[in-house]
C-alpha atoms as a PDB file:
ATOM      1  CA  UNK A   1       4.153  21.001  37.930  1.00  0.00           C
ATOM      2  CA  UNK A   2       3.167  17.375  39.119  1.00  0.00           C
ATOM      3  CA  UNK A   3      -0.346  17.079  40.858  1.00  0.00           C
ATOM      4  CA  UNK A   4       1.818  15.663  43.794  1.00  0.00           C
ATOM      5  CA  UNK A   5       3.892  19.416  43.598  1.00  0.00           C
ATOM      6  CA  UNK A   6       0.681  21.084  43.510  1.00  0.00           C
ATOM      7  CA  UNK A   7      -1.006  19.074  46.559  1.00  0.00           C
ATOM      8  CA  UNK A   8       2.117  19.641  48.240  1.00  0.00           C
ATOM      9  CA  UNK A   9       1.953  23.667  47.140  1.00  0.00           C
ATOM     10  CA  UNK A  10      -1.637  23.997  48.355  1.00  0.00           C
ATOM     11  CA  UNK A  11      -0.704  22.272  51.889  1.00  0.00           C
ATOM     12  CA  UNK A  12       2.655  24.723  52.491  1.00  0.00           C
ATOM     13  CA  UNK A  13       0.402  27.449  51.730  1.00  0.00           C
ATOM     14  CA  UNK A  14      -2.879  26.166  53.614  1.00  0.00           C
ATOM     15  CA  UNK A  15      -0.287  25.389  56.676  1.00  0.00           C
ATOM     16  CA  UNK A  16       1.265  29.207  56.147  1.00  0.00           C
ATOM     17  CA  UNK A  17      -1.938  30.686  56.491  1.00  0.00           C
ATOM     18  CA  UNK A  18      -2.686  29.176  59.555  1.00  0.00           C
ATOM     19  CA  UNK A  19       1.110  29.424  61.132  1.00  0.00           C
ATOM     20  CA  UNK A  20       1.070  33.415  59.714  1.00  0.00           C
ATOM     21  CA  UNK A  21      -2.501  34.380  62.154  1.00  0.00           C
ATOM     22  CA  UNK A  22      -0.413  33.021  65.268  1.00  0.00           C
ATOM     23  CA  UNK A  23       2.932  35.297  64.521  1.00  0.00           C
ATOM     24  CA  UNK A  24       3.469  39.104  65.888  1.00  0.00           C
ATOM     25  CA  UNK A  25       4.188  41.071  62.773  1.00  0.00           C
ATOM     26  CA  UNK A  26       4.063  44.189  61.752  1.00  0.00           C
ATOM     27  CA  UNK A  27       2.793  44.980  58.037  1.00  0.00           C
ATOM     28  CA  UNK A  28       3.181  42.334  55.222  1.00  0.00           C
ATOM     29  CA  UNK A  29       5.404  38.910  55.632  1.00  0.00           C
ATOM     30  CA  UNK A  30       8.677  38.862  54.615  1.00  0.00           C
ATOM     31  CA  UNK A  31      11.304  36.548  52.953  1.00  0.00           C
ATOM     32  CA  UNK A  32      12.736  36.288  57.001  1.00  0.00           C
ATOM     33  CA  UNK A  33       9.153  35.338  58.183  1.00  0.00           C
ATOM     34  CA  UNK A  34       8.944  32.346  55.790  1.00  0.00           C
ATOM     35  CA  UNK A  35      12.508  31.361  56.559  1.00  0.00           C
ATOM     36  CA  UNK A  36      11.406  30.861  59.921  1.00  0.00           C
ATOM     37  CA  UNK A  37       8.335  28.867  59.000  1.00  0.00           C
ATOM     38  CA  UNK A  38      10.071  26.759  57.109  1.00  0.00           C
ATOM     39  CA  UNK A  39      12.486  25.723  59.867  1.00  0.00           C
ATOM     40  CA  UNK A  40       9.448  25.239  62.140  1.00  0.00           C
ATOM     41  CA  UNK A  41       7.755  22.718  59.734  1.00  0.00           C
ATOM     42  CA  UNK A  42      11.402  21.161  59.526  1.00  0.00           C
ATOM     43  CA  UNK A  43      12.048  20.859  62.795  1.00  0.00           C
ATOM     44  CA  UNK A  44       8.121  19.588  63.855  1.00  0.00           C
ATOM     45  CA  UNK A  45       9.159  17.072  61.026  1.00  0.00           C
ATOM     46  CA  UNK A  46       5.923  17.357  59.299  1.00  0.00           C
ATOM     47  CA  UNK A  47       6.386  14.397  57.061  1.00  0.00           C
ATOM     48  CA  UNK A  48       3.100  15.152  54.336  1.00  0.00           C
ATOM     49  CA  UNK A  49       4.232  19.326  54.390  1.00  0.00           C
ATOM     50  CA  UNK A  50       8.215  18.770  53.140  1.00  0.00           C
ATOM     51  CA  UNK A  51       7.444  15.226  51.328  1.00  0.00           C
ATOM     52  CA  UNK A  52       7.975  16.232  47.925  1.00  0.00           C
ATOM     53  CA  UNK A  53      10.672  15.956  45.295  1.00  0.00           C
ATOM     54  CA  UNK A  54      12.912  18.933  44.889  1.00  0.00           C
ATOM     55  CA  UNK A  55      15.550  17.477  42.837  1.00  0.00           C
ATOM     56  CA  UNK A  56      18.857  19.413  42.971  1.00  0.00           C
ATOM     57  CA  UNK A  57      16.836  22.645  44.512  1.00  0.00           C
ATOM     58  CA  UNK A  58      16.861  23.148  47.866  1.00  0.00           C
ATOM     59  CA  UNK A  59      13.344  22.471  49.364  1.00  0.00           C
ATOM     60  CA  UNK A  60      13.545  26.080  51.428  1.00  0.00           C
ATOM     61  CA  UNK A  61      13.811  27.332  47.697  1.00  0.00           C
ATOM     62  CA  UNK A  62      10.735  25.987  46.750  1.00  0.00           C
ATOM     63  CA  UNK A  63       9.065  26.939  49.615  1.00  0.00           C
ATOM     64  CA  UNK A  64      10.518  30.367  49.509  1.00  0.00           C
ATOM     65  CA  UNK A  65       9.321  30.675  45.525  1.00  0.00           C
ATOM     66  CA  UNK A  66       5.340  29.296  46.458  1.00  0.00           C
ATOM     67  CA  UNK A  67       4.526  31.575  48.901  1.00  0.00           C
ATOM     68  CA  UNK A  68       6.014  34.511  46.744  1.00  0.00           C
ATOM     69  CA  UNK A  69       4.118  33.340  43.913  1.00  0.00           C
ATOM     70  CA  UNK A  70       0.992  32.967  45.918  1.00  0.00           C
ATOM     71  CA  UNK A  71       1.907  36.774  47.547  1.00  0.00           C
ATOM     72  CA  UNK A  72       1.923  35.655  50.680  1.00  0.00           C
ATOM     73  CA  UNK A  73       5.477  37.215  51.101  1.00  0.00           C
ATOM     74  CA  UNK A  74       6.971  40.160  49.966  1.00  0.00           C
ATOM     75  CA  UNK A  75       9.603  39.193  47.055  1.00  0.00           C
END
């Protein structure tokens, strides 16, 4: 992982934990939960949150796999 991937990684999750205090939900975060993050940082156009290089993957992908990995979701 790039240090520009892992900037990027810390500010998804940084900006999830924020987004995440301000939702109704009941129990533990789900894959549905971050879907709908993700299209809110998409469609605020947050230009430093979704600026990185995803290649040929699909940057809800990415997103999806961080905040799994970082157990903010349930996988």
């Amino acid at each position: 992982m790039t240090s520009h991937h892992r900037e990027a990684r810390q500010a998804i999750v940084r900006e999830w934990d924020h987004w995440i205090k301000t939702q109704p939900l009941d129990g533990k975060a789900c894959a549905r939960d971050a879907r709908r993050f993700f299209l809110e940082i998409k469609a605020r156009r947050e230009p430093t949150l979704l600026d990185f290089r995803s290649g040929a993957e699909d940057k809800w992908q990415i997103v999806h796999q961080w905040l799994a990995a970082e157990q903010r979701i349930l996988s």
